[in-house]
C-alpha atoms as a PDB file:
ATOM      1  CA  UNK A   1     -16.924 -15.983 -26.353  1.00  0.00           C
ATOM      2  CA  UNK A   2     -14.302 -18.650 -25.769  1.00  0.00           C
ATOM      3  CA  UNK A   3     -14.238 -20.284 -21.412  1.00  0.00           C
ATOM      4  CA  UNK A   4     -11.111 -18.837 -20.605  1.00  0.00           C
ATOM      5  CA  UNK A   5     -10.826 -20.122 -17.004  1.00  0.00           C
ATOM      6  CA  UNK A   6     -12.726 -23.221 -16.046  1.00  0.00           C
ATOM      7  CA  UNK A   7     -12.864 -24.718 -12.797  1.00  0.00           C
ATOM      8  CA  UNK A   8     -13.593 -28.459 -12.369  1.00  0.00           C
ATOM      9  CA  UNK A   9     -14.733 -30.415  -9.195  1.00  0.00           C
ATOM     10  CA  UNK A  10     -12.603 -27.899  -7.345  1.00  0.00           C
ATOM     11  CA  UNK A  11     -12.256 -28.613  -3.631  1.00  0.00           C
ATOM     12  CA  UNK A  12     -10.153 -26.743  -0.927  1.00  0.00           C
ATOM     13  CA  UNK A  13     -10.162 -28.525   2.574  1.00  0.00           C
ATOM     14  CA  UNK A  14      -8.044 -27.557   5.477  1.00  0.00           C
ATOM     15  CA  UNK A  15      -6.508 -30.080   7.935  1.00  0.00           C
ATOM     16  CA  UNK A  16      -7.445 -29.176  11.621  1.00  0.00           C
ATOM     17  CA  UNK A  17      -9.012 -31.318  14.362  1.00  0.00           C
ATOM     18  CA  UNK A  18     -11.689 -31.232  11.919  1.00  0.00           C
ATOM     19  CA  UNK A  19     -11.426 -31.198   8.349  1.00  0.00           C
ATOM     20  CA  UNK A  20     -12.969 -28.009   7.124  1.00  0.00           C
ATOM     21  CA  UNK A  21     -14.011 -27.594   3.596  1.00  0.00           C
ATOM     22  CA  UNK A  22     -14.355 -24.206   2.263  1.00  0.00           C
ATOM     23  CA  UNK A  23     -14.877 -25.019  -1.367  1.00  0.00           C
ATOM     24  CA  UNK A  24     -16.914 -27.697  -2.463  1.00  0.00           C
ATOM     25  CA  UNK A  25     -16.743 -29.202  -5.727  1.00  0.00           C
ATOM     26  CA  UNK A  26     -17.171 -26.252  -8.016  1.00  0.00           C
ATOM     27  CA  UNK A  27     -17.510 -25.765 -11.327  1.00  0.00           C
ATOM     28  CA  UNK A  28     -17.523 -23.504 -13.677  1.00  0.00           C
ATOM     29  CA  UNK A  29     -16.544 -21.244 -16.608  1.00  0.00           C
ATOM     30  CA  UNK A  30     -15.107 -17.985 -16.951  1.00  0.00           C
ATOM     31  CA  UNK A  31     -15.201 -15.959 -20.330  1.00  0.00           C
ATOM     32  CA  UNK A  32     -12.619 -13.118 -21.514  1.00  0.00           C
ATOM     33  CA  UNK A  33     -14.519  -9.347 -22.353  1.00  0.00           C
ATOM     34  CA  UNK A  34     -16.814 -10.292 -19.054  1.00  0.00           C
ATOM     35  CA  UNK A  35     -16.683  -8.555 -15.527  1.00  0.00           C
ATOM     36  CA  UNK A  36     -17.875 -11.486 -12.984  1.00  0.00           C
ATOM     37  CA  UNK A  37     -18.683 -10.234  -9.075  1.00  0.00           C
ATOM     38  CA  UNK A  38     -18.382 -12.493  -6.149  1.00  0.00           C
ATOM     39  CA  UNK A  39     -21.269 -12.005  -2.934  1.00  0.00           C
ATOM     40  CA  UNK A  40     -21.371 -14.244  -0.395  1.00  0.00           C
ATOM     41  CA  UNK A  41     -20.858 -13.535   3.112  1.00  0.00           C
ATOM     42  CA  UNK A  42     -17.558 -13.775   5.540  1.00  0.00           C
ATOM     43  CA  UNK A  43     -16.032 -17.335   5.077  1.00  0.00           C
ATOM     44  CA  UNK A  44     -18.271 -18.823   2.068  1.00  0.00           C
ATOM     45  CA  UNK A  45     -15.138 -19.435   0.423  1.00  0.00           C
ATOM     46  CA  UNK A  46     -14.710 -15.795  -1.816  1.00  0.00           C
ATOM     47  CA  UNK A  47     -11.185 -15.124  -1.028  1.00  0.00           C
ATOM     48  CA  UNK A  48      -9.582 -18.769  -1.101  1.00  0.00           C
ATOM     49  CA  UNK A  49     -11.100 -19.274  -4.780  1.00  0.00           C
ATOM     50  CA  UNK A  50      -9.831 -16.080  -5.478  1.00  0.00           C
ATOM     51  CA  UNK A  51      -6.206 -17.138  -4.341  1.00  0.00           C
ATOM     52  CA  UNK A  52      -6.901 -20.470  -6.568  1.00  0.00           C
ATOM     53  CA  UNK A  53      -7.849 -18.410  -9.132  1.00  0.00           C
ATOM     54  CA  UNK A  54      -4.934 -16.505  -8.889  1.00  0.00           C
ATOM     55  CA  UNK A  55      -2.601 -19.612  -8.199  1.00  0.00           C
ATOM     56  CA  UNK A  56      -1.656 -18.191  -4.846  1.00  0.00           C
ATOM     57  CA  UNK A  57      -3.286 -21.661  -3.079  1.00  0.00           C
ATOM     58  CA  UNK A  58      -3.753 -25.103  -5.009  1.00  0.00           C
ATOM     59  CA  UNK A  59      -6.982 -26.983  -4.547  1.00  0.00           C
ATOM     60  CA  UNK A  60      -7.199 -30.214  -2.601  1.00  0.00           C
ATOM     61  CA  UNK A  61      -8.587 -31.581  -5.642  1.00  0.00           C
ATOM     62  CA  UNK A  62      -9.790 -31.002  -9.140  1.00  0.00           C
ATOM     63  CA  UNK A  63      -8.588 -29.081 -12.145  1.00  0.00           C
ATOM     64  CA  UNK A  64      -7.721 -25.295 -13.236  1.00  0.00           C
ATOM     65  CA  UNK A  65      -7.970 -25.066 -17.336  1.00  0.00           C
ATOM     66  CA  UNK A  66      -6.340 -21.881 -18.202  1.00  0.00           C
ATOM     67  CA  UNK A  67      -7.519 -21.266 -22.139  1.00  0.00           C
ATOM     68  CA  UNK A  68      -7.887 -24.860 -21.893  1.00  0.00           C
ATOM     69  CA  UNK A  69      -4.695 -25.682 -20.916  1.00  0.00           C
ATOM     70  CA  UNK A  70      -4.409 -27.638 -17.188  1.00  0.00           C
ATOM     71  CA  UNK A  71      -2.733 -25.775 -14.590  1.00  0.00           C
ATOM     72  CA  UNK A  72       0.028 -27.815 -12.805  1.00  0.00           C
ATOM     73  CA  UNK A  73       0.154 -26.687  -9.126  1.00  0.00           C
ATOM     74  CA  UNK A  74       3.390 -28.269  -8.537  1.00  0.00           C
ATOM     75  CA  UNK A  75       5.066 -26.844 -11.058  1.00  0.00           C
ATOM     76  CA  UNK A  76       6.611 -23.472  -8.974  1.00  0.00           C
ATOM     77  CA  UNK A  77       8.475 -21.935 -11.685  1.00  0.00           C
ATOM     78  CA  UNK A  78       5.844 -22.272 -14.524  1.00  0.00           C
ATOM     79  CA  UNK A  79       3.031 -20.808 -11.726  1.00  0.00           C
ATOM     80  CA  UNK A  80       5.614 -17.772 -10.955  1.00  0.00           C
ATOM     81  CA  UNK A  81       5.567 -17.231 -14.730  1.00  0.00           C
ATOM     82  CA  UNK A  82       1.817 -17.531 -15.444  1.00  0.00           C
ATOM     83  CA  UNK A  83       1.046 -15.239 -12.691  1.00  0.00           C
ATOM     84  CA  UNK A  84       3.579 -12.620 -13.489  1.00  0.00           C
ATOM     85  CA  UNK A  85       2.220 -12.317 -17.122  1.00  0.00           C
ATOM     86  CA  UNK A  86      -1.423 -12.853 -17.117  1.00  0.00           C
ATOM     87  CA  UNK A  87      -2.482 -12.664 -13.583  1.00  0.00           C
ATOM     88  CA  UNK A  88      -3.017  -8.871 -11.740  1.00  0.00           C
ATOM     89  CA  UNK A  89      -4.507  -8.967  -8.520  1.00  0.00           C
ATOM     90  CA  UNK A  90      -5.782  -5.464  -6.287  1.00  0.00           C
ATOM     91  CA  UNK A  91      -6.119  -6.840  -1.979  1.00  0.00           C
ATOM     92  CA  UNK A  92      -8.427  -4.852   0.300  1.00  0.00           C
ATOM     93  CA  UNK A  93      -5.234  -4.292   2.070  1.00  0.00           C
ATOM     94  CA  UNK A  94      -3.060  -2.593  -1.034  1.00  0.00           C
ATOM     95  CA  UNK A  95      -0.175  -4.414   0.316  1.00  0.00           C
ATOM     96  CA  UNK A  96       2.069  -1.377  -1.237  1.00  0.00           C
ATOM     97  CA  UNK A  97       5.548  -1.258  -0.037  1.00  0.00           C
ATOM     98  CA  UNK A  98       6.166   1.122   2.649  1.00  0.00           C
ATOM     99  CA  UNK A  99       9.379   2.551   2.228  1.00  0.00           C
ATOM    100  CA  UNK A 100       8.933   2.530  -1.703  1.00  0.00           C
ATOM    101  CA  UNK A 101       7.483   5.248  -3.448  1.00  0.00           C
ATOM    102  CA  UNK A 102       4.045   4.893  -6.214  1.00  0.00           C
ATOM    103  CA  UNK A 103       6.434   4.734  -8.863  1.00  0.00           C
ATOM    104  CA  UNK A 104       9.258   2.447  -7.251  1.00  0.00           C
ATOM    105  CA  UNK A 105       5.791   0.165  -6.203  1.00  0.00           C
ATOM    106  CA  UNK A 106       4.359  -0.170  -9.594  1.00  0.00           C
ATOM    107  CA  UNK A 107       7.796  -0.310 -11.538  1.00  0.00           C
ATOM    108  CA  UNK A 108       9.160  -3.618  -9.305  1.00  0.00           C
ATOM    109  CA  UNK A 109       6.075  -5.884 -10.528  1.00  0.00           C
ATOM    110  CA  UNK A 110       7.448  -5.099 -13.705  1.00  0.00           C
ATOM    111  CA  UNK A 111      10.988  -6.493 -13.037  1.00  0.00           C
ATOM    112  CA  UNK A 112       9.222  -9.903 -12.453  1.00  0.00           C
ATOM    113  CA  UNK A 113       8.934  -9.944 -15.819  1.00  0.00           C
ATOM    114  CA  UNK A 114      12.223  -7.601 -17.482  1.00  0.00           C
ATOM    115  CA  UNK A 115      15.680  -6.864 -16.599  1.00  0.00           C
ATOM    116  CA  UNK A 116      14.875  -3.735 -18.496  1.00  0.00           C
ATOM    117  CA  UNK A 117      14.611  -0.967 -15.452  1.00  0.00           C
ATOM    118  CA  UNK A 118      14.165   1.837 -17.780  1.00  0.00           C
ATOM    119  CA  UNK A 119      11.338   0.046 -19.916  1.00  0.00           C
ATOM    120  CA  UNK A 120       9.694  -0.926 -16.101  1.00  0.00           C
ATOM    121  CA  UNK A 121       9.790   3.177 -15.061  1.00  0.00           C
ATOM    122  CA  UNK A 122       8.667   4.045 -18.650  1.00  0.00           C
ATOM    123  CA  UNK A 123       5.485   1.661 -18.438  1.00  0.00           C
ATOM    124  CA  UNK A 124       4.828   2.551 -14.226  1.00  0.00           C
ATOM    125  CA  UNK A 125       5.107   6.354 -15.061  1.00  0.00           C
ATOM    126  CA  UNK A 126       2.374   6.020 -18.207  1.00  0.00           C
ATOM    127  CA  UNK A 127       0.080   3.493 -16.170  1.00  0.00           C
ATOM    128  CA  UNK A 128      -0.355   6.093 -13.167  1.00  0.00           C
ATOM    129  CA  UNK A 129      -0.553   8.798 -15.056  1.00  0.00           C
ATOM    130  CA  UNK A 130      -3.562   7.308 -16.573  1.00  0.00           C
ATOM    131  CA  UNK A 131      -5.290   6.811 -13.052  1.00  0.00           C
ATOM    132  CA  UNK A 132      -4.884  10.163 -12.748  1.00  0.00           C
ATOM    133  CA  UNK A 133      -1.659  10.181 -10.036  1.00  0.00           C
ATOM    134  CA  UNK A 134       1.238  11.954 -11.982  1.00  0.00           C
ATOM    135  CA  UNK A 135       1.770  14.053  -9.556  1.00  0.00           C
ATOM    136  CA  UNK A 136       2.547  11.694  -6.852  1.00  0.00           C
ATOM    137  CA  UNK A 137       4.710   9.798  -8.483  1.00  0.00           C
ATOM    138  CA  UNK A 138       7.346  10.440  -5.647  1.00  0.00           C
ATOM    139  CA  UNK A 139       5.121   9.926  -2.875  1.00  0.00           C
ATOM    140  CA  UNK A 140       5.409   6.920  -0.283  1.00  0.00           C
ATOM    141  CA  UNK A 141       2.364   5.026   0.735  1.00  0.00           C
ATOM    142  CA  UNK A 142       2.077   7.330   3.993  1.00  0.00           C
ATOM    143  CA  UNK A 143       1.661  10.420   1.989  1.00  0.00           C
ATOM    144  CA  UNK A 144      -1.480   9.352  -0.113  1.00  0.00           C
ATOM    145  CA  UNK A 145      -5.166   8.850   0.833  1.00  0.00           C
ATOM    146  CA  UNK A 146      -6.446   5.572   0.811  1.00  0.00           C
ATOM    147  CA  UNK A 147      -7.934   6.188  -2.743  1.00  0.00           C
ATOM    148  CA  UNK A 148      -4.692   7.122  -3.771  1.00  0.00           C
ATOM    149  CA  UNK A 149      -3.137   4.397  -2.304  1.00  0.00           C
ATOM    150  CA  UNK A 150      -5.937   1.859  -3.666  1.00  0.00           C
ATOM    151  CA  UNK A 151      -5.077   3.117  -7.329  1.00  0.00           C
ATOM    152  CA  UNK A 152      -1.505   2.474  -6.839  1.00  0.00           C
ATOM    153  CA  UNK A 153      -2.195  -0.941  -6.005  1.00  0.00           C
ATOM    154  CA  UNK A 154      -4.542  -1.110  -9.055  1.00  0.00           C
ATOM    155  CA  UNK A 155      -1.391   0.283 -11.202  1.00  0.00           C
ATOM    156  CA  UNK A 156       1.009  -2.159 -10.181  1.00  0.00           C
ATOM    157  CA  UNK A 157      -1.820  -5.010 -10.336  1.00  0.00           C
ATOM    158  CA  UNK A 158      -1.756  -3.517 -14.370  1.00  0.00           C
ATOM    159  CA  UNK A 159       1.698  -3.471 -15.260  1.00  0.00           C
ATOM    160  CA  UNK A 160       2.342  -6.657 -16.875  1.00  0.00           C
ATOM    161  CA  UNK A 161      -1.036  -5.967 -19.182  1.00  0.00           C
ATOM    162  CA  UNK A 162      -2.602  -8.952 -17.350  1.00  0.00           C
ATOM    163  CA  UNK A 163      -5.263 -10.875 -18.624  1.00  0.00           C
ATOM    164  CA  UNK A 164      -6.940 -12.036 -15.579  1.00  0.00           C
ATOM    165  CA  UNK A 165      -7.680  -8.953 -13.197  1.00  0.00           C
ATOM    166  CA  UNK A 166      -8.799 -10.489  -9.935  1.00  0.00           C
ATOM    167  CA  UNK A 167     -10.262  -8.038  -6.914  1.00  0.00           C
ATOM    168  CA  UNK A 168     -10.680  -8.990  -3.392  1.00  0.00           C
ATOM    169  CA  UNK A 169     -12.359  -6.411  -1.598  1.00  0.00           C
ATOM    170  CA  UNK A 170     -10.900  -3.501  -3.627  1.00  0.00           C
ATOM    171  CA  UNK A 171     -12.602  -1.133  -1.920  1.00  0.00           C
ATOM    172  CA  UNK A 172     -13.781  -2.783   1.782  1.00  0.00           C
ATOM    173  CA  UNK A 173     -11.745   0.273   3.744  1.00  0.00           C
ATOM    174  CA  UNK A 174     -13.031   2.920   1.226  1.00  0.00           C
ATOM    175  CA  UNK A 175     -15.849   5.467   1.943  1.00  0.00           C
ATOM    176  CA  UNK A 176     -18.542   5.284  -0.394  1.00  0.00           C
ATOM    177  CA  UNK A 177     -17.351   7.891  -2.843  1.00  0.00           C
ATOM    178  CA  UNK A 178     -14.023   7.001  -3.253  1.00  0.00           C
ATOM    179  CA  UNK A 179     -15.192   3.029  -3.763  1.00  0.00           C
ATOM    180  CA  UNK A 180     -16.918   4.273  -6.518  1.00  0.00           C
ATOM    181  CA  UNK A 181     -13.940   6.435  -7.870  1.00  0.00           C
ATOM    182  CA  UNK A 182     -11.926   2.840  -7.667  1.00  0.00           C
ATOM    183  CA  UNK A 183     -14.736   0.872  -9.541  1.00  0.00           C
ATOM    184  CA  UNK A 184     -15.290   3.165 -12.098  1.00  0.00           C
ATOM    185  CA  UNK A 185     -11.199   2.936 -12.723  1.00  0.00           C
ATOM    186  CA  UNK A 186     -11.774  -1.346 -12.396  1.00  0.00           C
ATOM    187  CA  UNK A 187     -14.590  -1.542 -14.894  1.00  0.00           C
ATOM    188  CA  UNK A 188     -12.769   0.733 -17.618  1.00  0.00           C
ATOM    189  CA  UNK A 189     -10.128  -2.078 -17.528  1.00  0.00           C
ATOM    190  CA  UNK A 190     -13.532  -4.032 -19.650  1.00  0.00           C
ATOM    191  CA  UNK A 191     -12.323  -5.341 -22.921  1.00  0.00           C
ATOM    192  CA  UNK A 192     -12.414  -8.697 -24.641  1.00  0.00           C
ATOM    193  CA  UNK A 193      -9.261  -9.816 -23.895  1.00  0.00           C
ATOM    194  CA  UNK A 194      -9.600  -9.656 -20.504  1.00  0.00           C
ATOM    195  CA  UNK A 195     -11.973 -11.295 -17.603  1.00  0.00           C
ATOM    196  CA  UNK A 196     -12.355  -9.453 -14.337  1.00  0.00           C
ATOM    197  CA  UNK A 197     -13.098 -10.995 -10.944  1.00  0.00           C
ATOM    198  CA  UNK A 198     -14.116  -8.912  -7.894  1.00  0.00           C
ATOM    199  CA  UNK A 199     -15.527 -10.044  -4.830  1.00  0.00           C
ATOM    200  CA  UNK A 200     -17.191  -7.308  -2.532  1.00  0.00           C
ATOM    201  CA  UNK A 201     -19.802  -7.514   0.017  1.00  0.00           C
ATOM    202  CA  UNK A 202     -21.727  -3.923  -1.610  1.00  0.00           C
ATOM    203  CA  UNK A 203     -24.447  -4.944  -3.686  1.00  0.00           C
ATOM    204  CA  UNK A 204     -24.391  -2.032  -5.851  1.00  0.00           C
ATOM    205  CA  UNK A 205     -20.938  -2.528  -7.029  1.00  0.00           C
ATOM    206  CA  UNK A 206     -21.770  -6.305  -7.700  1.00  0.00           C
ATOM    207  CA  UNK A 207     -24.683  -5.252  -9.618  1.00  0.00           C
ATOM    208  CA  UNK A 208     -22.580  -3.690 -11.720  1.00  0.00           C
ATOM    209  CA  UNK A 209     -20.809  -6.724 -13.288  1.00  0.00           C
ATOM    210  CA  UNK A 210     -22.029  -8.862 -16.209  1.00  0.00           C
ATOM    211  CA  UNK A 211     -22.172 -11.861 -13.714  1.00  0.00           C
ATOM    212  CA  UNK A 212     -23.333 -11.806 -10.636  1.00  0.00           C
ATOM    213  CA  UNK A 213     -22.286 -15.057  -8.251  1.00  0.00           C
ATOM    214  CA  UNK A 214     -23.183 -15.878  -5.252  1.00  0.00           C
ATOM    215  CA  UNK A 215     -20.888 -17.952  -3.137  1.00  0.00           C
ATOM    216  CA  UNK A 216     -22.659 -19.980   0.130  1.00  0.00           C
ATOM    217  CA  UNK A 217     -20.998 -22.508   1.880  1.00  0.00           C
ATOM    218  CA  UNK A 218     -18.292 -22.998  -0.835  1.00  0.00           C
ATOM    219  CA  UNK A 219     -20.816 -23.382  -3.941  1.00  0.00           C
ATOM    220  CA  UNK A 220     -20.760 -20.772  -6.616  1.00  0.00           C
ATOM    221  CA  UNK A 221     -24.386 -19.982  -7.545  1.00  0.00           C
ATOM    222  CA  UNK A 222     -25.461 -17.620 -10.129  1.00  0.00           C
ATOM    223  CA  UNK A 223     -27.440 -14.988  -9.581  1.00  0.00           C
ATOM    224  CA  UNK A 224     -27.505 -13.566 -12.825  1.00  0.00           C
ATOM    225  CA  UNK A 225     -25.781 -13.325 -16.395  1.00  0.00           C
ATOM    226  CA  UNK A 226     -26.250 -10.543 -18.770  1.00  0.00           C
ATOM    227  CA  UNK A 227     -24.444 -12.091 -21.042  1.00  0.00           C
END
């Protein structure tokens, strides 16, 4: 298995009346066909790799290799691209569009991507109807549970056929049952052209993934690899 994402010496440090540095000089190497969780508790640095990761933020310092390729930060248009193509990200807060409806929500992540509105309803319309949500198709964020609204948000994070599947919390305002409902739907996604990156504070969902990491104090360390 190839590294598909590697990190090196990455740093993120944020100017206040003191410096504050929530990453610190990590590396590391993520492979395609692997699931990878992220533990660690409130502000040990989960969610701002995860935004680096998903070239939402830019490190202080240090390098992204993307299949080997470096990742140029400053470079707006060619980061709008790269994330609209190969990058799919699911919030704990689905973020979903309130006075769009599923479909109109999953269908507009295509347009980033295509002029081609009837190609972007054709692809939304297949991809929920394989989370099992056909029938609410029509229904605005306020009409769904927070299940339904949690695979909506995992549809639209799916229809570009992303390569890079990055979770923050997916399931952090879920009861138990429907968590697991939401993981079971995340680790189908498993194949070897894609890496998946969830971080979750439930240890039986992280247990779950091929690699476990813990993050303290803005170090990754693992905690296990199956693989």
């Amino acid at each position: 298995m190839n590294n598909f994402i590697e990190l090196k010496n990455i740093t993120k440090t944020y100017n206040s009346s003191k410096k504050n540095a929530v990453l610190r000089k990590i590396n590391y190497k993520f492979k395609k066909g692997l699931v990878y969780s992220l533990m660690g508790p409130s502000g040990s640095g989960k969610t701002t790799l995860l935004n680096i990761l998903g070239l939402i933020d830019k490190p202080s310092s240090g390098e992204v290799l993307l299949n080997k390729k470096k990742i140029l930060f400053n470079n707006t248009t060619e980061i709008d691209k790269i994330r609209a193509n190969k990058i799919g990200i699911i919030y704990q807060q689905n973020n979903l569009l309130p006075d769009f409806t599923a479909l109109e929500n999953v269908y507009l992540a295509k347009l980033a991507i295509t002029n081609n509105k009837t190609e972007a309803l054709n692809d939304a319309s297949k991809i929920i109807h394989r989370i099992g949500l056909s029938n609410r198709l029509n229904h605005y964020p306020s009409e769904l549970s927070g299940g339904e609204q949690q695979r909506v948000a995992i549809s639209r994070a799916l229809i570009n056929q992303p390569e890079i599947i990055l979770a923050d919390e997916p399931t952090g305002n879920l009861d138990h049952f429907t968590a697991e409902e939401v993981f079971k739907i995340l680790f189908k996604l498993k194949n070897k052209n894609k890496t998946i990156i969830f971080a979750t504070h439930n240890r039986f969902f992280a247990n779950m993934a091929d690699c476990k990491l813990g993050m303290i104090n803005g170090i990754i360390k693992p905690i296990n690899a199956r693989k």
